[in-house]
N, C-alpha and C. Protein backbone atom coordinates (compact mmCIF):
# COMPACT_ATOMS: atom_id res chain seq x y z
N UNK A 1 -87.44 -9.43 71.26
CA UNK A 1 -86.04 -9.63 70.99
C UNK A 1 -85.43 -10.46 72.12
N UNK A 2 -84.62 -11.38 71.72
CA UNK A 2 -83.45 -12.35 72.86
C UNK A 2 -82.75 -11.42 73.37
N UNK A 3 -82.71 -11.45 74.89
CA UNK A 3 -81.58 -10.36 75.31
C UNK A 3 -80.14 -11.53 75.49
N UNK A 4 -81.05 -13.21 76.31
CA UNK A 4 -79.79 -14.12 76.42
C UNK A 4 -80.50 -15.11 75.47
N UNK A 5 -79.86 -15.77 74.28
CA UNK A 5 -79.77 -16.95 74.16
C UNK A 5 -79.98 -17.71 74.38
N UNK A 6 -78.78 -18.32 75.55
CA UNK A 6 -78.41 -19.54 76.02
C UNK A 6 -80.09 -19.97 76.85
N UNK A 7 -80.23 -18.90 77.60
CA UNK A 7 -81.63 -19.39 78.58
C UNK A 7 -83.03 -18.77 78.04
N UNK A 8 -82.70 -18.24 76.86
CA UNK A 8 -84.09 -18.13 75.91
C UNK A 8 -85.00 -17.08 76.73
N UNK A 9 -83.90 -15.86 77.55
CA UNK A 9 -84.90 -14.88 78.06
C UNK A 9 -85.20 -13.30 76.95
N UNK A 10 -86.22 -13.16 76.74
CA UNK A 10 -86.67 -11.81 76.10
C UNK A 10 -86.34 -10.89 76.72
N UNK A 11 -86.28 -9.47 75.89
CA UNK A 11 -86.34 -8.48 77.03
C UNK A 11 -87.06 -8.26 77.86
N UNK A 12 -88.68 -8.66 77.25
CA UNK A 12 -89.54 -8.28 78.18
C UNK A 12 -89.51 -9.15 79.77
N UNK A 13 -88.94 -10.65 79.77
CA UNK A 13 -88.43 -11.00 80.75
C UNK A 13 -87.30 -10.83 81.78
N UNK A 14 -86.52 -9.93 80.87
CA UNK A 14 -85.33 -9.41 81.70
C UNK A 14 -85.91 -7.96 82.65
N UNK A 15 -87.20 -7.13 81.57
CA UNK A 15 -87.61 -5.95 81.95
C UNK A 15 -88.55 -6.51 83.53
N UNK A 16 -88.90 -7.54 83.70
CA UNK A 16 -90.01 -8.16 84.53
C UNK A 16 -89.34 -8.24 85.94
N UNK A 17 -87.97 -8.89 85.44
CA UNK A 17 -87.20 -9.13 86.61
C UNK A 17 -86.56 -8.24 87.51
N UNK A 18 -86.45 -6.80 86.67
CA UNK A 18 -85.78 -6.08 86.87
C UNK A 18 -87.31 -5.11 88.05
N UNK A 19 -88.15 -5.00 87.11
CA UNK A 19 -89.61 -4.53 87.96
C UNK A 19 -89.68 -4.97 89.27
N UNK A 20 -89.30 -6.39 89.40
CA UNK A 20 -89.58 -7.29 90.52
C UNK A 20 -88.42 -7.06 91.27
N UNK A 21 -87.21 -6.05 91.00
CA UNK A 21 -86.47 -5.83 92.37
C UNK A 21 -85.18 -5.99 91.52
N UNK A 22 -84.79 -7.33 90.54
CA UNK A 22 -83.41 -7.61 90.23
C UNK A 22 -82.68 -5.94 90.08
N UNK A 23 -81.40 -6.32 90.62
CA UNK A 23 -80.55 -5.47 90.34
C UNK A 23 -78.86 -5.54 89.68
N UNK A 24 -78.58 -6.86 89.50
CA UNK A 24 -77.77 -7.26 88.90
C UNK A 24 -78.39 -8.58 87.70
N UNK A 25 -77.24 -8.79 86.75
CA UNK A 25 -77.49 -9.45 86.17
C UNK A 25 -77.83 -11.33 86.78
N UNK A 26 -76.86 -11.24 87.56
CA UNK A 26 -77.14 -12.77 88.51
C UNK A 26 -78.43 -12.80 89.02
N UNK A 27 -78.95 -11.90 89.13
CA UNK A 27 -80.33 -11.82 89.92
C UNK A 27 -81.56 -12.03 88.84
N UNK A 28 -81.15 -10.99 87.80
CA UNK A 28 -82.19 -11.82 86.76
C UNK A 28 -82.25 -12.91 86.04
N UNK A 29 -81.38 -13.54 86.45
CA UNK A 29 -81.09 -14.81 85.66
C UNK A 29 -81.78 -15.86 87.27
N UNK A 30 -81.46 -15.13 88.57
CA UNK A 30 -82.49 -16.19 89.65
C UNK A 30 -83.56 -15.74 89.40
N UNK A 31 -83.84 -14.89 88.88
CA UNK A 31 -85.52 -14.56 88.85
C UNK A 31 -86.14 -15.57 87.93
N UNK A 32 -85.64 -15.84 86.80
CA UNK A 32 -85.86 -17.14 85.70
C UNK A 32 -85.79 -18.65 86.11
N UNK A 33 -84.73 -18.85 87.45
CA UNK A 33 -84.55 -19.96 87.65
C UNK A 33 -83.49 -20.65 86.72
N UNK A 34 -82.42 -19.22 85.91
CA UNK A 34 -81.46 -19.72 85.51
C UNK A 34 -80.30 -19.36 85.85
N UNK A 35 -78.83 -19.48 85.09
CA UNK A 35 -77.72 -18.87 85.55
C UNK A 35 -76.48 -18.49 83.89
N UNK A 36 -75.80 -17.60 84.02
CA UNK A 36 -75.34 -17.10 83.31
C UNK A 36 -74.36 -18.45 82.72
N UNK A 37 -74.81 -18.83 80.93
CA UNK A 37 -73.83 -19.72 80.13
C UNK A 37 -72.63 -19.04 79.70
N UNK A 38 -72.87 -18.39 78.63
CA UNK A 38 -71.76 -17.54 78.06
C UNK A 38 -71.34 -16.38 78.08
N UNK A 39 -72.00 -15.35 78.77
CA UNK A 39 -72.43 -14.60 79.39
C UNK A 39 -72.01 -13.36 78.66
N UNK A 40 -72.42 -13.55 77.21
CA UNK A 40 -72.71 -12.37 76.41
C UNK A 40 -73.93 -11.19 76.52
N UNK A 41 -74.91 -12.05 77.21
CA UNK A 41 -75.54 -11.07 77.85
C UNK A 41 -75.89 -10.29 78.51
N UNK A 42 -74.84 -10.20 79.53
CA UNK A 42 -74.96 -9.46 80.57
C UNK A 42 -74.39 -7.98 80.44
N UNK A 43 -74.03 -7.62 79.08
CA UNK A 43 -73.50 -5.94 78.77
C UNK A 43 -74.96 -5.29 78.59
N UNK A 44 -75.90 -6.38 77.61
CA UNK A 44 -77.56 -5.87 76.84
C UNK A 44 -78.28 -5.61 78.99
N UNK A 45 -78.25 -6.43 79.61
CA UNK A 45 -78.49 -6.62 80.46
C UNK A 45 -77.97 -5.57 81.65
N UNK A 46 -77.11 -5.05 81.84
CA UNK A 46 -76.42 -4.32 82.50
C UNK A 46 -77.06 -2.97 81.74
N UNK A 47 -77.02 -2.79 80.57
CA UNK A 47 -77.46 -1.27 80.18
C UNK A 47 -79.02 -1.27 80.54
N UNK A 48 -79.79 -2.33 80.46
CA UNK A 48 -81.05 -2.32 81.13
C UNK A 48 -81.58 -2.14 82.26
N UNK A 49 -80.60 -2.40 83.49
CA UNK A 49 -80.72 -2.39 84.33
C UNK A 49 -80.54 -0.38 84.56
N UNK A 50 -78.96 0.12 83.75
CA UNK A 50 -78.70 1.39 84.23
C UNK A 50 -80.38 2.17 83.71
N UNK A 51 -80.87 1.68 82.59
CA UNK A 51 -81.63 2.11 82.21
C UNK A 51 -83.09 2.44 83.10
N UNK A 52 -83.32 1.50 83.86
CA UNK A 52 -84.41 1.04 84.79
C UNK A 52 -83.80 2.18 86.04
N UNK A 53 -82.58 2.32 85.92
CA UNK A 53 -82.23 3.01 86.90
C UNK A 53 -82.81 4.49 87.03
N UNK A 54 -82.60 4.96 85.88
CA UNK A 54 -82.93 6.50 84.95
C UNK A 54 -84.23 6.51 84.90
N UNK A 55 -84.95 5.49 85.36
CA UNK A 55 -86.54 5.52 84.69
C UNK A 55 -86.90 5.57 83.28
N UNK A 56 -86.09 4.83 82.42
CA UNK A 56 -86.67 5.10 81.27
C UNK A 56 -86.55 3.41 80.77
N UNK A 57 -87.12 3.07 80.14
CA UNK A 57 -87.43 1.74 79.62
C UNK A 57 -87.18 1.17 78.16
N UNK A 58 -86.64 2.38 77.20
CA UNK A 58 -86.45 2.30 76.37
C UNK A 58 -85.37 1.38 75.48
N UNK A 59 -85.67 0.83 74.32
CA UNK A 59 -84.38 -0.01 73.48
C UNK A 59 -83.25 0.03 74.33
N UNK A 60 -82.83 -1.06 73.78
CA UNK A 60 -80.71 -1.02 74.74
C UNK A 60 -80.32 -0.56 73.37
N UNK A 61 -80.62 -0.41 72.08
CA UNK A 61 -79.68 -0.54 71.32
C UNK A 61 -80.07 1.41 71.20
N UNK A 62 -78.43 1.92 70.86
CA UNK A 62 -78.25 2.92 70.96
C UNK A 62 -78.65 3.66 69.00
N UNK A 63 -79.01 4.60 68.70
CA UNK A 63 -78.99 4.99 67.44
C UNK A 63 -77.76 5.70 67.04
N UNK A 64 -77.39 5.04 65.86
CA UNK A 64 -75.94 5.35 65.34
C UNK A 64 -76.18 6.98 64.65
N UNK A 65 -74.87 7.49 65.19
CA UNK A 65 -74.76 9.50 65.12
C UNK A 65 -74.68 9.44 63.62
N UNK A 66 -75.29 9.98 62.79
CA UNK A 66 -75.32 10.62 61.86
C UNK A 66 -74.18 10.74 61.33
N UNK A 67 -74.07 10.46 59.92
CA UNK A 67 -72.86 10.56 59.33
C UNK A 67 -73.11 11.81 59.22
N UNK A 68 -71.51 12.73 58.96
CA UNK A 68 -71.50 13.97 58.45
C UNK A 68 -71.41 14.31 57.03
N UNK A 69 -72.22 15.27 56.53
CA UNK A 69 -72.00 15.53 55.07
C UNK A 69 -70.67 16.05 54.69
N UNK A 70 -70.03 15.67 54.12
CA UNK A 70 -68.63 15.97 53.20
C UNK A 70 -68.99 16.99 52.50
């Protein structure tokens, strides 16, 4: 999956950068040798990072709560 667009990074390249030390989003974008265009990515990016934080590596995308039965 595209986490950015604009610089055509995957997650698994955002997950790489983040391995390698990045701790902000500016940082994984120097880890690529790029820099933030539109910078819609940096929310997918930011929860990855809290995520890396927690030790867990899992999806950014959250699973939607269960509708309730009426």
């Amino acid at each position: 999956m595209y986490v950015c667009n604009c610089n055509g990074l995957r997650e698994h390249c955002v997950r790489q950068a983040i391995a390698a030390g990045a701790e902000t989003p500016q940082q994984i974008y120097a880890h690529h040798g790029c820099q933030a265009q539109c910078g819609q990515c940096q929310p997918d990016m930011l929860a990855m990072l809290r995520q890396a934080e927690g030790g867990t590596f899992w999806p950014t995308a959250t699973p939607t709560p269960a509708l309730a039965s009426a």
